[in-house]
Every structure is written in C-alpha cells, then in structure tokens.
PDB file of N, CA and C in Angstrom:
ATOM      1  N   UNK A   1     135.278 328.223  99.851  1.00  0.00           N
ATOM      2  CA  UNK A   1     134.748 326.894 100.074  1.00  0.00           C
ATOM      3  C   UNK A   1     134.540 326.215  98.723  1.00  0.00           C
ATOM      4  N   UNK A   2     135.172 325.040  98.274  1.00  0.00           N
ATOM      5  CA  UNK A   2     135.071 324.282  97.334  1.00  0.00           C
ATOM      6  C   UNK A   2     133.384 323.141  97.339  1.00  0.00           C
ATOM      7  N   UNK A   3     132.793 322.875  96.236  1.00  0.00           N
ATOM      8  CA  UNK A   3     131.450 322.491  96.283  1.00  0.00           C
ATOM      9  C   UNK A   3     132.163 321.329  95.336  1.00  0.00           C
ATOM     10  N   UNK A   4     131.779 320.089  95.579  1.00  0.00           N
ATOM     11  CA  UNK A   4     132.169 319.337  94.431  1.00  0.00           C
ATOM     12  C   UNK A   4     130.055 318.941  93.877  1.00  0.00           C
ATOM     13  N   UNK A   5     130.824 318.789  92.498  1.00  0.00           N
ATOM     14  CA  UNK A   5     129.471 318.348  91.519  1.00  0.00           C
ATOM     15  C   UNK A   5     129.260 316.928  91.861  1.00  0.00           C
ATOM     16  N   UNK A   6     128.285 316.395  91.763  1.00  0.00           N
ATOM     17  CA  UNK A   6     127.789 315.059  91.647  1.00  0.00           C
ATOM     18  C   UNK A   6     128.200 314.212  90.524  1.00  0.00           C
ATOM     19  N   UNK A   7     128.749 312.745  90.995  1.00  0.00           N
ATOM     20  CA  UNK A   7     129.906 312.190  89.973  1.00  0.00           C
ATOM     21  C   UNK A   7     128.386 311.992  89.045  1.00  0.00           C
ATOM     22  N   UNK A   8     129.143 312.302  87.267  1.00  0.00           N
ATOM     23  CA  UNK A   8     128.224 311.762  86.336  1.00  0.00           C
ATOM     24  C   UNK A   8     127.540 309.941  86.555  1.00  0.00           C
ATOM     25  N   UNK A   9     126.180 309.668  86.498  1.00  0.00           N
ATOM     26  CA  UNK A   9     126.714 308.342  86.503  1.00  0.00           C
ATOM     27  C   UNK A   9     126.594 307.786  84.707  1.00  0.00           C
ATOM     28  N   UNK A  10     127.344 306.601  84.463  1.00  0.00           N
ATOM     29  CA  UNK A  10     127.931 306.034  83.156  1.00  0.00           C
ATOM     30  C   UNK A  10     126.520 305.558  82.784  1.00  0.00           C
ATOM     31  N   UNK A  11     126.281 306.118  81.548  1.00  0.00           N
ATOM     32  CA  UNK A  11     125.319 305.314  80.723  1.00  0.00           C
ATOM     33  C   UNK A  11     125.336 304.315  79.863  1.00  0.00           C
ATOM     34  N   UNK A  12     124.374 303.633  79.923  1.00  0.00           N
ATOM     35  CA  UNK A  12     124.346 301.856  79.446  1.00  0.00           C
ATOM     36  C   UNK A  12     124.124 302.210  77.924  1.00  0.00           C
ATOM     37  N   UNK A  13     125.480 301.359  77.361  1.00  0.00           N
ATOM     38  CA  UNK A  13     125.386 301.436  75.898  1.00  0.00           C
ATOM     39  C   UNK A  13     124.968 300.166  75.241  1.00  0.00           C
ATOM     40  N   UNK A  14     125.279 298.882  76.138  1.00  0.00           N
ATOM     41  CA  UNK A  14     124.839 297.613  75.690  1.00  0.00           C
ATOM     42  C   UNK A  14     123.311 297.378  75.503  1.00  0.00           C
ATOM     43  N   UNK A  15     123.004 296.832  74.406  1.00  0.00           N
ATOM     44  CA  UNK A  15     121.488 296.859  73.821  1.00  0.00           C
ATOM     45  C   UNK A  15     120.759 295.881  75.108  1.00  0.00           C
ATOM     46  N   UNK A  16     119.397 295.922  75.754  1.00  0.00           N
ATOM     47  CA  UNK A  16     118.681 294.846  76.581  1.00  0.00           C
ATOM     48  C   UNK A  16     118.455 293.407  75.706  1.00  0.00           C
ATOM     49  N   UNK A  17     118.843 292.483  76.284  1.00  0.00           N
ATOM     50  CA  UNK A  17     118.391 290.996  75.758  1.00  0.00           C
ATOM     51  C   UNK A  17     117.904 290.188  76.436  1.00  0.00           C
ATOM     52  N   UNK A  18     117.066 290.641  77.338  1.00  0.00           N
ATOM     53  CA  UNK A  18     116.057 289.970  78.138  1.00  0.00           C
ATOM     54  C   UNK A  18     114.797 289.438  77.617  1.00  0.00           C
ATOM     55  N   UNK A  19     114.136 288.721  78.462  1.00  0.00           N
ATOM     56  CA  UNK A  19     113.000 288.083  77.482  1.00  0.00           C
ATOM     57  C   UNK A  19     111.710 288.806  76.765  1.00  0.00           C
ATOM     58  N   UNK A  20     111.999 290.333  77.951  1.00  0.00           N
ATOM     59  CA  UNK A  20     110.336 291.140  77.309  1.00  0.00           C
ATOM     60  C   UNK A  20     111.200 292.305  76.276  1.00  0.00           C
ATOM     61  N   UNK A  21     112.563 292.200  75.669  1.00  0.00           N
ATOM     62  CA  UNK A  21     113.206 293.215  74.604  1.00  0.00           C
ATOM     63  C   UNK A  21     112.517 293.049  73.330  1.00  0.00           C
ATOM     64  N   UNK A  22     112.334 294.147  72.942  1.00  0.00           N
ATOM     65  CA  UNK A  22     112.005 294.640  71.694  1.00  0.00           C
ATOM     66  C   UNK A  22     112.529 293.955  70.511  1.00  0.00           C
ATOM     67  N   UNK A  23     112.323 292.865  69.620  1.00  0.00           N
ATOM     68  CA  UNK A  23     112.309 292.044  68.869  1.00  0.00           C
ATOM     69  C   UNK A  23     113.167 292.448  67.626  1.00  0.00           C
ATOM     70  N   UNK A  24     114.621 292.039  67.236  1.00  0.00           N
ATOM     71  CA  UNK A  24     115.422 292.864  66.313  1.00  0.00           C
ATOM     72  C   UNK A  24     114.354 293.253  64.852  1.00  0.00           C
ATOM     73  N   UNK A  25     114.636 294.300  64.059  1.00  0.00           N
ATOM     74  CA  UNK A  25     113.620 294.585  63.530  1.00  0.00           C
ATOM     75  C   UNK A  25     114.596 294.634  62.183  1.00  0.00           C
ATOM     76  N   UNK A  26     114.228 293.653  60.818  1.00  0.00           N
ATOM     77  CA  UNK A  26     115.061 293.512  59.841  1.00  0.00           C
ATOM     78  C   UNK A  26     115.788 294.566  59.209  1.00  0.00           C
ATOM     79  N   UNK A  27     116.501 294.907  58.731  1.00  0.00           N
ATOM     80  CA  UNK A  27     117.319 296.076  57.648  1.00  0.00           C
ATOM     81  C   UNK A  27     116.707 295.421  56.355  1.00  0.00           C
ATOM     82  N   UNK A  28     116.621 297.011  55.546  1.00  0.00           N
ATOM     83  CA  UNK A  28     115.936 296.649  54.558  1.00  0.00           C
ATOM     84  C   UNK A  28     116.865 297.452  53.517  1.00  0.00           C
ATOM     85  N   UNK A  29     116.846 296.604  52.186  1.00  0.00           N
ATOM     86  CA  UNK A  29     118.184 296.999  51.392  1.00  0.00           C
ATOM     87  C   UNK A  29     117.318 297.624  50.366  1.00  0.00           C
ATOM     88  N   UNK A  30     117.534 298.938  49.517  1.00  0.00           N
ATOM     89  CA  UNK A  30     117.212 298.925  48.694  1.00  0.00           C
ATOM     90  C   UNK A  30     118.005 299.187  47.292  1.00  0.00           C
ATOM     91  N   UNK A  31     117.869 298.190  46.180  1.00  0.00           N
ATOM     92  CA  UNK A  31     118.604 298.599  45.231  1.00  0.00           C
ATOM     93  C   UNK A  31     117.655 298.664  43.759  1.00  0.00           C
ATOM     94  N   UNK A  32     118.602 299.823  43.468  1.00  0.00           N
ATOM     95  CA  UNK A  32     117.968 300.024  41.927  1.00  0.00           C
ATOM     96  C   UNK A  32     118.577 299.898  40.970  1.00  0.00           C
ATOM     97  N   UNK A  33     118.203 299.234  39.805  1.00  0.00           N
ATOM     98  CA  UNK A  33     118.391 299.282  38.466  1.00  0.00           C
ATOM     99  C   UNK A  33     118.469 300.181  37.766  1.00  0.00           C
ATOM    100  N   UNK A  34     119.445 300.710  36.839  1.00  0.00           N
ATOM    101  CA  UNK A  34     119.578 301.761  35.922  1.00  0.00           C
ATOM    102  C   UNK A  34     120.466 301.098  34.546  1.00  0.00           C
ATOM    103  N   UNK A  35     120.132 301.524  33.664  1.00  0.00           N
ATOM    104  CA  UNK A  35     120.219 300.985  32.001  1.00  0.00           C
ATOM    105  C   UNK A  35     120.932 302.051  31.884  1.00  0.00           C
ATOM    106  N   UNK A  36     122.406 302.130  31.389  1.00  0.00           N
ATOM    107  CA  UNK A  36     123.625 302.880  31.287  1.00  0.00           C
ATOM    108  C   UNK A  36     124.234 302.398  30.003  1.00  0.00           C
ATOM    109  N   UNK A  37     124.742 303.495  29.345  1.00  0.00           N
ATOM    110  CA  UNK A  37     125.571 303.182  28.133  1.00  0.00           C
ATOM    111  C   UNK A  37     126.798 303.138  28.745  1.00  0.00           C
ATOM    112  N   UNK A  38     127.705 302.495  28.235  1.00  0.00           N
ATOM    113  CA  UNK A  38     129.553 302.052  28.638  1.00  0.00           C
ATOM    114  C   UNK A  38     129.592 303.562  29.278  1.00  0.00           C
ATOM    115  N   UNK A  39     129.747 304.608  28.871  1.00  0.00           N
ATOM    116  CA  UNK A  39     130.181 305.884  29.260  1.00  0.00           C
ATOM    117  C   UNK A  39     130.059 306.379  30.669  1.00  0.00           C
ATOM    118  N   UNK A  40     128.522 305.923  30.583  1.00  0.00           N
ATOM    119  CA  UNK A  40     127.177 306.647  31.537  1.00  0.00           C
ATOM    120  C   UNK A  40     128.139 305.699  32.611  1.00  0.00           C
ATOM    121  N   UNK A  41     128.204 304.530  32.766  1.00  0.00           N
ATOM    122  CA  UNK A  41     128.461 303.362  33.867  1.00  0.00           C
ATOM    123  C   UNK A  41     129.935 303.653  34.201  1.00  0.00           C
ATOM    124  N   UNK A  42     130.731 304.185  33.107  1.00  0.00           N
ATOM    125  CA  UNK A  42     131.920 304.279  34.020  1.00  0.00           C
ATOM    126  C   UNK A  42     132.128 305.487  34.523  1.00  0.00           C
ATOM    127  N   UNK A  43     131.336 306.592  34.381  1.00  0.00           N
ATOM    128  CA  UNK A  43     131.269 307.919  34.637  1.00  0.00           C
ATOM    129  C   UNK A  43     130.858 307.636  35.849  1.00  0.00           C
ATOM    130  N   UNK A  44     130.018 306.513  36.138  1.00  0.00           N
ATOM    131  CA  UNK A  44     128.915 306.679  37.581  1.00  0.00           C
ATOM    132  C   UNK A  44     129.809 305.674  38.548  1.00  0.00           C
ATOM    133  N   UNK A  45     130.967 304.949  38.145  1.00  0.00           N
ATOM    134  CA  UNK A  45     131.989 303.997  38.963  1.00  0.00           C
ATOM    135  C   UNK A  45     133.165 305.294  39.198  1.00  0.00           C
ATOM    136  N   UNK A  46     133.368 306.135  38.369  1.00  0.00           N
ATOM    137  CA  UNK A  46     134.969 306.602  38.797  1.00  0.00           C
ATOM    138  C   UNK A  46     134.386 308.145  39.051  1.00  0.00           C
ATOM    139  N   UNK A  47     133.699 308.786  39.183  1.00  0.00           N
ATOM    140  CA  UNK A  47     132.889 309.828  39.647  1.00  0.00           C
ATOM    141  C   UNK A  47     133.334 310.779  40.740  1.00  0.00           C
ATOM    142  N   UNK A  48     133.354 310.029  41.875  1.00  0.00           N
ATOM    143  CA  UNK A  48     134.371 310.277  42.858  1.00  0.00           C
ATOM    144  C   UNK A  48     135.804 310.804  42.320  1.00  0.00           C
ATOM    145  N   UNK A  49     136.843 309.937  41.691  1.00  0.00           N
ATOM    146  CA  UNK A  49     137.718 310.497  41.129  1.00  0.00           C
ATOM    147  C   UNK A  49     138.357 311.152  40.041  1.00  0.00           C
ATOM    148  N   UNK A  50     136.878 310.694  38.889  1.00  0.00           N
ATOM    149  CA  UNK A  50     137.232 311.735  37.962  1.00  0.00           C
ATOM    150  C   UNK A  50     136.715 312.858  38.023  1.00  0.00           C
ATOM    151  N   UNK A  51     136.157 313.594  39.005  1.00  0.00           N
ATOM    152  CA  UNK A  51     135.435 315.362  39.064  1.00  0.00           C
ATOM    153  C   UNK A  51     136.331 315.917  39.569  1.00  0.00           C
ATOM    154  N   UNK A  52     137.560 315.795  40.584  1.00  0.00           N
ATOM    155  CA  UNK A  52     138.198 316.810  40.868  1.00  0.00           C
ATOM    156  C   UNK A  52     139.525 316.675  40.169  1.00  0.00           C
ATOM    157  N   UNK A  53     139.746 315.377  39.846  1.00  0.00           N
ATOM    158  CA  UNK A  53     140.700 315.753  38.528  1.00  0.00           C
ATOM    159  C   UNK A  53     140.042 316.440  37.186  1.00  0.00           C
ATOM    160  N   UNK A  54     139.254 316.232  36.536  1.00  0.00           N
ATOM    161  CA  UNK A  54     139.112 317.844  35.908  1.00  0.00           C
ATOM    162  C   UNK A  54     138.595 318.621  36.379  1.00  0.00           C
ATOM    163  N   UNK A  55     138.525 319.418  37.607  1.00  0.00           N
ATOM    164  CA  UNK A  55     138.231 320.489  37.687  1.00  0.00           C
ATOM    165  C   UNK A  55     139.691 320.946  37.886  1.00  0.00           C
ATOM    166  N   UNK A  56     140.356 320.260  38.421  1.00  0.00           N
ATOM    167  CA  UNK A  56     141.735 320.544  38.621  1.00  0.00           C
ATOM    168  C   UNK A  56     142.559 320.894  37.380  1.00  0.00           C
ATOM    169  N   UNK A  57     142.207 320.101  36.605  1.00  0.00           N
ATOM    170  CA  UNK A  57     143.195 319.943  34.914  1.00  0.00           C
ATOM    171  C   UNK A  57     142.740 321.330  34.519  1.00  0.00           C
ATOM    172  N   UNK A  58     141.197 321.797  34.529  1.00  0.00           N
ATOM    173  CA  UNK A  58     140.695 322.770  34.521  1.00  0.00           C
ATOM    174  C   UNK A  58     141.395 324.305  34.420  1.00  0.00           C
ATOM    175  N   UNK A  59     141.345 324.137  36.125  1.00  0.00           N
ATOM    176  CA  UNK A  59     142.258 325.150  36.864  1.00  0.00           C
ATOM    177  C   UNK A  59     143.521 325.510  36.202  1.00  0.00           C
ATOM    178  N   UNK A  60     143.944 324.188  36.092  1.00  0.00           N
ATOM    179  CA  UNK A  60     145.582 324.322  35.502  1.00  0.00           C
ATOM    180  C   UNK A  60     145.866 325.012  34.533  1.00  0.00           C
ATOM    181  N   UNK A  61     144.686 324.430  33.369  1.00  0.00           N
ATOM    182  CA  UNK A  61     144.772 324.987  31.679  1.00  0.00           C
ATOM    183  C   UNK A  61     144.500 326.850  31.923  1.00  0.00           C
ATOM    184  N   UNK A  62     143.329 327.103  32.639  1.00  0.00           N
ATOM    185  CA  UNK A  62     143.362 328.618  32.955  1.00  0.00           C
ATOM    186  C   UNK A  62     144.442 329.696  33.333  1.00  0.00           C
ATOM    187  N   UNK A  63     144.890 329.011  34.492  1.00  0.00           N
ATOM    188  CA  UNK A  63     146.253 329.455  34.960  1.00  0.00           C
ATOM    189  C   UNK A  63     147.276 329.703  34.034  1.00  0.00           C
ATOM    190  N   UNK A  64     147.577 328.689  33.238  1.00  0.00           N
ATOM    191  CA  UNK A  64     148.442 328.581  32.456  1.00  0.00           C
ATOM    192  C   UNK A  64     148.076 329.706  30.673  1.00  0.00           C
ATOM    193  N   UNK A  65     147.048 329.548  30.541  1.00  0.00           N
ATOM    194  CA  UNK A  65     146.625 330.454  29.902  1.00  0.00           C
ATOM    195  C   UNK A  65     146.490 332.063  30.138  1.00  0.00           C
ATOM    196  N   UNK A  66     146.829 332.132  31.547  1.00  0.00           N
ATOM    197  CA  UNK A  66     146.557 333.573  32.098  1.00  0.00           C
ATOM    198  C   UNK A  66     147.940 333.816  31.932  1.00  0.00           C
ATOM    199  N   UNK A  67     148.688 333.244  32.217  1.00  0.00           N
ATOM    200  CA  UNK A  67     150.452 332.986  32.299  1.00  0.00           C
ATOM    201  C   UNK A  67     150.708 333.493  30.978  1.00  0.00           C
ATOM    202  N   UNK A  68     150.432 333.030  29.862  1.00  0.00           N
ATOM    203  CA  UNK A  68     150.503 332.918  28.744  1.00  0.00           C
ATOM    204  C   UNK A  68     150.484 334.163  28.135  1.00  0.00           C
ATOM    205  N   UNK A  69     148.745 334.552  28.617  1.00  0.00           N
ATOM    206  CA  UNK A  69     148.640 335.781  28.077  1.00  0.00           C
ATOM    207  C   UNK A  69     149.217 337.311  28.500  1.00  0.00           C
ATOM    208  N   UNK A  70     149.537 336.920  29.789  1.00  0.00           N
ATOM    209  CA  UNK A  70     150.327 338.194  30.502  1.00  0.00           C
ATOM    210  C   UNK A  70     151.371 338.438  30.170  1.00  0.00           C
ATOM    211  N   UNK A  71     152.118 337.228  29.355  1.00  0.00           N
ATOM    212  CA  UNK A  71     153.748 337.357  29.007  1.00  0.00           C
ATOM    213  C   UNK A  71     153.515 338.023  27.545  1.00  0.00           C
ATOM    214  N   UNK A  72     152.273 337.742  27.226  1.00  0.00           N
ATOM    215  CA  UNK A  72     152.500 338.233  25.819  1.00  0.00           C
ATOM    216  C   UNK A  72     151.721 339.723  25.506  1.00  0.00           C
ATOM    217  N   UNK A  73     151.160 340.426  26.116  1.00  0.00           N
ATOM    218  CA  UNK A  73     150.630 341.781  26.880  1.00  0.00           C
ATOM    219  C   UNK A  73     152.093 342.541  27.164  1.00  0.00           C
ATOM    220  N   UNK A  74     152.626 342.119  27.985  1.00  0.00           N
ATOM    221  CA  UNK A  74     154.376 342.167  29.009  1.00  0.00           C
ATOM    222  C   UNK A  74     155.196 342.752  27.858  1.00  0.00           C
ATOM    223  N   UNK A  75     155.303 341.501  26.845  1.00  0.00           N
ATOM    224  CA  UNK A  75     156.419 341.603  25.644  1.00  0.00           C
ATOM    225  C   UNK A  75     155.974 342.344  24.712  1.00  0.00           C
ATOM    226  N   UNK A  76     154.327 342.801  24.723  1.00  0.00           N
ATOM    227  CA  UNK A  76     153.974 344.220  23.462  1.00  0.00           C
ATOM    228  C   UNK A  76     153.889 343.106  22.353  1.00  0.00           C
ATOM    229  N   UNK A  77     153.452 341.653  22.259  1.00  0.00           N
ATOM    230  CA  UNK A  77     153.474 341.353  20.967  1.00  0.00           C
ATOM    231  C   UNK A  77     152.050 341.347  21.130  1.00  0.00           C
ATOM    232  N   UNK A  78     151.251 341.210  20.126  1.00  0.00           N
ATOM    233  CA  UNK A  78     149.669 341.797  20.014  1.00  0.00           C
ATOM    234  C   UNK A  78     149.437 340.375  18.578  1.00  0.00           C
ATOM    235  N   UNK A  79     148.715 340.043  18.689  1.00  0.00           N
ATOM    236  CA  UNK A  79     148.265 339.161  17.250  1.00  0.00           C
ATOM    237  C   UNK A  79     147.393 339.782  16.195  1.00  0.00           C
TER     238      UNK A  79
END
C-alpha cells in the first residue's frame, strides 16, 4: 500500500507592506581611515593578487632549486 506525504505548502518570500509592517530600518556604512605610505596602499589595493603570485613564484624558485641541486648531487660535481 502506497501512503502519499502531504504536499509541502510554498513559503512566502515577499517582504509584508501593509500598513501595521515593521518600518525599513536604515543600513549603516562603516568606513575607516588609515594613513598608508605609497607601498602600504598599494600592497592593501592588489593584495588579493599579489599573495598567490608570490607564493607561487616562491614555489617555483624552490622547485627549481631542488632540480638544480639533484642534477648536481646526480653528476658527482660537489663545490
């Protein structure tokens, strides 16, 4: 014997705008001031994209240094 569930009913997403609704209540912005040297200010604008490019450049120089040193371990030359 099949039981069916009770249809969900749809819930109201549209805000009430009737006359006794809750009165929109302002957004409040806050911004702050910070005193930055040229460096500091463009470090804090490109931030986002300059951290994983060097951690990346990072990576690279290591790698490449591990590369480096294994070939030269490999070939028996010693400094």
């Amino acid at each position: 014997m099949y039981i069916m569930a009770n249809k969900a009913k749809k819930k109201r997403n549209k805000p009430y705008r009737g006359a006794d609704a809750a009165t929109a209540r302002p957004t409040v912005t806050r911004i702050s001031a910070a005193n930055r040297s040229k460096i500091g200010q463009w470090w804090f604008d490109h931030k986002k994209v300059a951290k994983p490019l060097i951690i990346a450049a990072i990576v690279i120089l290591a790698v490449v240094w591990l590369i480096i040193e294994l070939i030269r371990v490999a070939s028996g030359v010693y400094a």
